[in-house]
C-alpha atoms as a PDB file:
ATOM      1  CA  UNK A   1     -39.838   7.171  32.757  1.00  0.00           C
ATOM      2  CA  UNK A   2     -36.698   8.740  30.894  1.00  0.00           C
ATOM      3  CA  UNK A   3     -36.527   9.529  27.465  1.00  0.00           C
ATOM      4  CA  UNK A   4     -33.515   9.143  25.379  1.00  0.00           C
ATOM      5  CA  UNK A   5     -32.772  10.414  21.771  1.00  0.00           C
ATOM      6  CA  UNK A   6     -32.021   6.352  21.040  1.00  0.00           C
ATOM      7  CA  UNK A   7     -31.970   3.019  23.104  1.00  0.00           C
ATOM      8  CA  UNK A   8     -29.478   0.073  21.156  1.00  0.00           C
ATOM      9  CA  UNK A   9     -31.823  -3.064  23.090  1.00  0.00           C
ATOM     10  CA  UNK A  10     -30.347  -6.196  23.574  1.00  0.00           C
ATOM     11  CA  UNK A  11     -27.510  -6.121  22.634  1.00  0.00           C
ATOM     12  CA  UNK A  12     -24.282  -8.398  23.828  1.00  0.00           C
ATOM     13  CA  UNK A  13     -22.358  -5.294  25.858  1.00  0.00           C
ATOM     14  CA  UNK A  14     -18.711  -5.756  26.038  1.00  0.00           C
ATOM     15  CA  UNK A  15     -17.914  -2.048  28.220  1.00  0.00           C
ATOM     16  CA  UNK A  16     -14.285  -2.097  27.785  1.00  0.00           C
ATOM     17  CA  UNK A  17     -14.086  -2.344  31.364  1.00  0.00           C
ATOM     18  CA  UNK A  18     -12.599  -5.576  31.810  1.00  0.00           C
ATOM     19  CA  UNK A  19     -15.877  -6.830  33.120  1.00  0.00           C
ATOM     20  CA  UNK A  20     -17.459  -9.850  31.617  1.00  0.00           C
ATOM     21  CA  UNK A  21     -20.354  -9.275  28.841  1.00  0.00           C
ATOM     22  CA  UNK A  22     -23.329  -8.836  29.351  1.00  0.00           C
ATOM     23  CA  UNK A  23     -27.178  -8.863  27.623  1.00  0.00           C
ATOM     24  CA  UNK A  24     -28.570  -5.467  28.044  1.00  0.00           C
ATOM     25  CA  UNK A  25     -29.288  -1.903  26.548  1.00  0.00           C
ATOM     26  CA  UNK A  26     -27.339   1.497  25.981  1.00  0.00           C
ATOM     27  CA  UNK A  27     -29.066   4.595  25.694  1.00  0.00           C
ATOM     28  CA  UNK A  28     -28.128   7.694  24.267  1.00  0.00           C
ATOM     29  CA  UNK A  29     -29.027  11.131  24.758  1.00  0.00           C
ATOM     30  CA  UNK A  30     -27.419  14.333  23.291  1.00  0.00           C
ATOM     31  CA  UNK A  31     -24.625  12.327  21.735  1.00  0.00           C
ATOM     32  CA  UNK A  32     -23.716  10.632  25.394  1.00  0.00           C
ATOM     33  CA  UNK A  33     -24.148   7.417  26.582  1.00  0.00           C
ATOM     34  CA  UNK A  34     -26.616   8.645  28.812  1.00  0.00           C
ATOM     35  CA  UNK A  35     -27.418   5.173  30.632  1.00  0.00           C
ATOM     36  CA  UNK A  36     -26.007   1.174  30.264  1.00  0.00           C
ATOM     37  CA  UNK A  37     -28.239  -1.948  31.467  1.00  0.00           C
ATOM     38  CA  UNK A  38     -31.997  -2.897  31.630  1.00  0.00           C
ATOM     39  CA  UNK A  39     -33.392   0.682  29.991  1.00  0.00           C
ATOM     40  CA  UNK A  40     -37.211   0.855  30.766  1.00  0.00           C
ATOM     41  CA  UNK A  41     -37.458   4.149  29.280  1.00  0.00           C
ATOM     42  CA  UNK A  42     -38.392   5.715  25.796  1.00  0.00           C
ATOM     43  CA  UNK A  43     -37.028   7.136  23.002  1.00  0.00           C
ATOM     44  CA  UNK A  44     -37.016   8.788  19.776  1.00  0.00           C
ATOM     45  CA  UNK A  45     -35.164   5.759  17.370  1.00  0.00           C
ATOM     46  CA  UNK A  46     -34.417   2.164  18.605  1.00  0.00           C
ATOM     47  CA  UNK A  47     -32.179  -0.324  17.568  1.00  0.00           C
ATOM     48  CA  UNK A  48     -32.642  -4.320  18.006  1.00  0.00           C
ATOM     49  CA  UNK A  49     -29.152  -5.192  18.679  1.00  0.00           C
ATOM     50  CA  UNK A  50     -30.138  -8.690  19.726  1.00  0.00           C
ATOM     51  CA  UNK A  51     -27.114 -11.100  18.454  1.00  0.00           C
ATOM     52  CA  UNK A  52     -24.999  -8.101  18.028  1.00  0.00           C
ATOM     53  CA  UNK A  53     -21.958  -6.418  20.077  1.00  0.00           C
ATOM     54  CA  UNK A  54     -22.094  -3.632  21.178  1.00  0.00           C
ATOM     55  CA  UNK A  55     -18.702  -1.902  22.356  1.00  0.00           C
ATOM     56  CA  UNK A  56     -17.322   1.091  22.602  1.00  0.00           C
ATOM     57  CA  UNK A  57     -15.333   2.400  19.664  1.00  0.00           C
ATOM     58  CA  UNK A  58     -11.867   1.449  19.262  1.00  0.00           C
ATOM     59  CA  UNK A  59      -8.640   3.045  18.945  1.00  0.00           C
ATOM     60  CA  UNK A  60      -6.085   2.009  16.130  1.00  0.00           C
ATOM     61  CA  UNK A  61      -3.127   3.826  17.164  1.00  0.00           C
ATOM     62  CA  UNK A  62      -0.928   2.731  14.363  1.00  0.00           C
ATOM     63  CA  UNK A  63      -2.090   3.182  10.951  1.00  0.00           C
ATOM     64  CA  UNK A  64      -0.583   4.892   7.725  1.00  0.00           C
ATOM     65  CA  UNK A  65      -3.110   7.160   6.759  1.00  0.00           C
ATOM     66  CA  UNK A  66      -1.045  10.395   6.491  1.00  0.00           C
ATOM     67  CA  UNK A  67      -2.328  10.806   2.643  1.00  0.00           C
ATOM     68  CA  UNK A  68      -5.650   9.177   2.623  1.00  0.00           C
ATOM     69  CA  UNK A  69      -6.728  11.360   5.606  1.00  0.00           C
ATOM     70  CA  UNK A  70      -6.533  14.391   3.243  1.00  0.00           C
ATOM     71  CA  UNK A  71      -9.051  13.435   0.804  1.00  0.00           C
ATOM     72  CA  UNK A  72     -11.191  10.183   2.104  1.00  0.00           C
ATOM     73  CA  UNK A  73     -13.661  11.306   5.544  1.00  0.00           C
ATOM     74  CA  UNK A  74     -14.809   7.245   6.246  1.00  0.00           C
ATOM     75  CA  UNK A  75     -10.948   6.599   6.395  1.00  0.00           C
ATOM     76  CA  UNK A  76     -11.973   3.319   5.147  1.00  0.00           C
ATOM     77  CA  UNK A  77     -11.945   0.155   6.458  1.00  0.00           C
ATOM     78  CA  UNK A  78     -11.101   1.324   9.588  1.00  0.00           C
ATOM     79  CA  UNK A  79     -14.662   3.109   9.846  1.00  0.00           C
ATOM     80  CA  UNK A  80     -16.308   0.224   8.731  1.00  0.00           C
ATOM     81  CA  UNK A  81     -14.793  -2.052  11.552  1.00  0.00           C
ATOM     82  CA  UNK A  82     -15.555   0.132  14.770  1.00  0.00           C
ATOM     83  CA  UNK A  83     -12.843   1.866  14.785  1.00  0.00           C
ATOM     84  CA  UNK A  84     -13.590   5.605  15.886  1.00  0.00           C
ATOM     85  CA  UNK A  85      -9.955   7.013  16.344  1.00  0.00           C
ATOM     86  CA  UNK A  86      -7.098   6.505  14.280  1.00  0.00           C
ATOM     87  CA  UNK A  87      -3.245   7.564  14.747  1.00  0.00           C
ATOM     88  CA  UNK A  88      -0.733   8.737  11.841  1.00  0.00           C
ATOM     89  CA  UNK A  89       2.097   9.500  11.902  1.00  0.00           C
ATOM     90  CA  UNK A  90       4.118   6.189  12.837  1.00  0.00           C
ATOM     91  CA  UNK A  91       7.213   4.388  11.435  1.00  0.00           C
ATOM     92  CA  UNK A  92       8.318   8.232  10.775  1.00  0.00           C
ATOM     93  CA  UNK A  93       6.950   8.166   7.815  1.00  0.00           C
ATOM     94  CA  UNK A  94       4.076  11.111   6.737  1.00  0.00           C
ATOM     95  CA  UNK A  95       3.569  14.126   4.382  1.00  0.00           C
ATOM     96  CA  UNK A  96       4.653  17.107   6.454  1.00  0.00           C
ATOM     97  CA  UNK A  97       6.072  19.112   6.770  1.00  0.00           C
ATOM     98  CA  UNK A  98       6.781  18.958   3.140  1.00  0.00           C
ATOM     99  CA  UNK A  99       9.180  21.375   1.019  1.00  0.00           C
ATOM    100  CA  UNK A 100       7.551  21.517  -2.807  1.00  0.00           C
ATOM    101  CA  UNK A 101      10.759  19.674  -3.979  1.00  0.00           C
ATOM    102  CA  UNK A 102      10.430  16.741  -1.330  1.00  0.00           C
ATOM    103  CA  UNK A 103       6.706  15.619  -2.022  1.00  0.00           C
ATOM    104  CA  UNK A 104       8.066  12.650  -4.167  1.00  0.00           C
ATOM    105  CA  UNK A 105      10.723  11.611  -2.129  1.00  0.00           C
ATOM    106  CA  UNK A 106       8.189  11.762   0.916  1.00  0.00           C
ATOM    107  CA  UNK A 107       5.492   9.420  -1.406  1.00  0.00           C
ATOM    108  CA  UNK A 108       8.069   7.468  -1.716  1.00  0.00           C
ATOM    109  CA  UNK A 109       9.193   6.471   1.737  1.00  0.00           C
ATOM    110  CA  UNK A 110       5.543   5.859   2.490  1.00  0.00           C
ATOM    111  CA  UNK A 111       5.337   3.783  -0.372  1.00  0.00           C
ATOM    112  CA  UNK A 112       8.654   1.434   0.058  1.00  0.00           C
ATOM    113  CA  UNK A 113       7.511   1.788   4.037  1.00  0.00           C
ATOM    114  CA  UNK A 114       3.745   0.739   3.914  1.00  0.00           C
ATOM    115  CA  UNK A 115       3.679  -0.350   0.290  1.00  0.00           C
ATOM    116  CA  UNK A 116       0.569   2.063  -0.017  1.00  0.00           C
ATOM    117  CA  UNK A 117       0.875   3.065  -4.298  1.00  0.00           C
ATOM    118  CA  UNK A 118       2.911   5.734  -4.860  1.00  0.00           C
ATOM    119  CA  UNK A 119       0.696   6.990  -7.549  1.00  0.00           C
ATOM    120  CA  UNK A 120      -2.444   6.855  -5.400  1.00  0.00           C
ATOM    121  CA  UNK A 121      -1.142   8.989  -3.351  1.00  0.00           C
ATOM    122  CA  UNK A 122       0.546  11.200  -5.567  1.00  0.00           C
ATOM    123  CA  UNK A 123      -3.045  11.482  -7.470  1.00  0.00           C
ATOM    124  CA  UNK A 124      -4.771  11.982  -3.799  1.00  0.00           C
ATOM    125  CA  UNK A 125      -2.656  14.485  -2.264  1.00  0.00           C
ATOM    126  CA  UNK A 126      -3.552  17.890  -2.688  1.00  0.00           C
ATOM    127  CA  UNK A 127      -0.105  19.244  -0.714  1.00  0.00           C
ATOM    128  CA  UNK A 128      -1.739  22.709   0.260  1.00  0.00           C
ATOM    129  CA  UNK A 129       0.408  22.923   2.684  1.00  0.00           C
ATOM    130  CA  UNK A 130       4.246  23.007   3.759  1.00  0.00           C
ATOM    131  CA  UNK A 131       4.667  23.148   7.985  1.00  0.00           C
ATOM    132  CA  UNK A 132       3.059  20.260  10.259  1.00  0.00           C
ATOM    133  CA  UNK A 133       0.401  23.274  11.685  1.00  0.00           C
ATOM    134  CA  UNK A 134      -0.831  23.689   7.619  1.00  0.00           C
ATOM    135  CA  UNK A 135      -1.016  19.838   7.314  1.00  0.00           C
ATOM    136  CA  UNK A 136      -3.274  19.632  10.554  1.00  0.00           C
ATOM    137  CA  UNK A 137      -5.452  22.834   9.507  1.00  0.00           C
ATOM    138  CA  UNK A 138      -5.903  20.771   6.041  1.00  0.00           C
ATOM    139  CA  UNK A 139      -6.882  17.680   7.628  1.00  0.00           C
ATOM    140  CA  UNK A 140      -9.574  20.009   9.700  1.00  0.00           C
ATOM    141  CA  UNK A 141     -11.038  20.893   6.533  1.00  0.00           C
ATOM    142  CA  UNK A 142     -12.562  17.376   5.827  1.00  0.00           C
ATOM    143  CA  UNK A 143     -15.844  16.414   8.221  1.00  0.00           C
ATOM    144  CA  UNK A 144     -14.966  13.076   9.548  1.00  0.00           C
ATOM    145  CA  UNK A 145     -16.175   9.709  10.576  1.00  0.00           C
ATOM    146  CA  UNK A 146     -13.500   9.133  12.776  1.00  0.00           C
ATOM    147  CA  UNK A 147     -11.297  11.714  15.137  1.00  0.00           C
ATOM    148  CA  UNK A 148      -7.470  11.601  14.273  1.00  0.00           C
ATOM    149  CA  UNK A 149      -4.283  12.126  15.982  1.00  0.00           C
ATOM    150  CA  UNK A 150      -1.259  12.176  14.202  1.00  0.00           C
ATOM    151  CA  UNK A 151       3.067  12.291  15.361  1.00  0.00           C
ATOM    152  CA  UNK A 152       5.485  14.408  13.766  1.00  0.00           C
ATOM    153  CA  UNK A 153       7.071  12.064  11.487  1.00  0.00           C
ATOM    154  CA  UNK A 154      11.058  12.679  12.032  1.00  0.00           C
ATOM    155  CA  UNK A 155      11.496  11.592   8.210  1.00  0.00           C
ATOM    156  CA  UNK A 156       9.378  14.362   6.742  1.00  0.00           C
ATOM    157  CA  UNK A 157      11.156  16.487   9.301  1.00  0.00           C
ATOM    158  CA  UNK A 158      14.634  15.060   8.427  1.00  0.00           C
ATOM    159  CA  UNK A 159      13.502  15.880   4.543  1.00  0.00           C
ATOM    160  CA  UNK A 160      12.717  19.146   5.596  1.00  0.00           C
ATOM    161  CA  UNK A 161      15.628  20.298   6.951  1.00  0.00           C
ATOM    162  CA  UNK A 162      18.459  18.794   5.451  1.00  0.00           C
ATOM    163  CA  UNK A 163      16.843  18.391   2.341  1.00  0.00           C
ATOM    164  CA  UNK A 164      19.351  16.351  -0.482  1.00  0.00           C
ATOM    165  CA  UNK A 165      21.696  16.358   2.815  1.00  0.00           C
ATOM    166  CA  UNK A 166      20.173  13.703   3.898  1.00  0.00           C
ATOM    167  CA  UNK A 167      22.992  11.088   3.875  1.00  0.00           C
ATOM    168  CA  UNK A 168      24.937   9.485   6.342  1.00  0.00           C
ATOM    169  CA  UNK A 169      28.169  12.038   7.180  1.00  0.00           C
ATOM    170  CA  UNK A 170      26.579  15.098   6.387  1.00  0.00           C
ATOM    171  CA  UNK A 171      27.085  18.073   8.304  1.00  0.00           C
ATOM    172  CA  UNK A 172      23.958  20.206   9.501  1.00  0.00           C
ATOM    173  CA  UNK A 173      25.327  24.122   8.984  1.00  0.00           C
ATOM    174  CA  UNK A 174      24.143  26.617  11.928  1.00  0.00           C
ATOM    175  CA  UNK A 175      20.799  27.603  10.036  1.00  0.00           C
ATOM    176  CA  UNK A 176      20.008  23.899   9.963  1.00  0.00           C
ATOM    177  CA  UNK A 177      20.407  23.635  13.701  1.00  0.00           C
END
């Protein structure tokens, strides 16, 4: 008889599969889902999942947490809602790379974009960084309850490079380019 490191019994499965749901148990072993179905085996910790779905984690790939991800590790509510993987970046809108002198400006295009509060995130953000590869090494730095992808926002990168030049007309010189 196998034993696994935990067994979820009886729990409604919904695989992701398309298939319909079904009454049964997942166990685990090492991390993996080691087995799906009727599990006669043993193991160290069970769970009674009877009356309770049991899916695999989900994927939000649009969310705006370019800021919170550098000082909350739940990235809550999404963690509290099964979701196991979120992605930043969207609507253009993010926090790098980030010139010292654009921080605000970047706060607020989240803020007028996703109505997050500026000053939340001006109190939350600990900018030690500048370039997109210092933003993703600071992100690293945080253990985490959920993995996270994140674009290149183009307005952080617009910001970046033309700077106050910003506005509609304005030339990019050679070192821009």
């Amino acid at each position: 008889m196998a034993h696994y490191d935990l067994i979820i019994r009886g729990g409604t499965i919904v695989d992701g599969t398309g298939a319909p749901a079904f009454t049964g148990d997942v166990g685990v072993r090492n991390g993996l889902i080691a087995a799906v179905g009727r599990i006669e085996g043993t193991a160290t910790e069970e769970i009674d999942a009877s009356g309770k779905v049991v899916a695999p984690g989900f994927v939000d790939i649009h969310t705006h947490y370019d800021g919170q991800a550098t000082w909350d590790q739940e990235m809550a509510p999404s963690s509290w809602h099964g979701v196991t993987t979120v992605v930043m970046g969207n609507c253009g809108v993010g926090f790098a790379p980030a010139r010292p002198d654009r921080h605000q400006w970047l706060i607020s295009l989240m803020e007028g974009v996703e109505d997050i509060p500026g000053t939340a995130l001006a109190e939350g953000i600990t900018w030690d960084w500048e370039t997109f590869p210092e933003y993703l090494d600071a992100l690293e730095k945080l253990p985490r309850t959920v993995d996270i992808g994140t674009h290149v926002p183009h307005g952080a990168v617009r910001a970046y490079v033309l700077g106050d030049r910003e506005q509609p007309g304005a030339v990019p010189t050679a070192d821009d380019i």
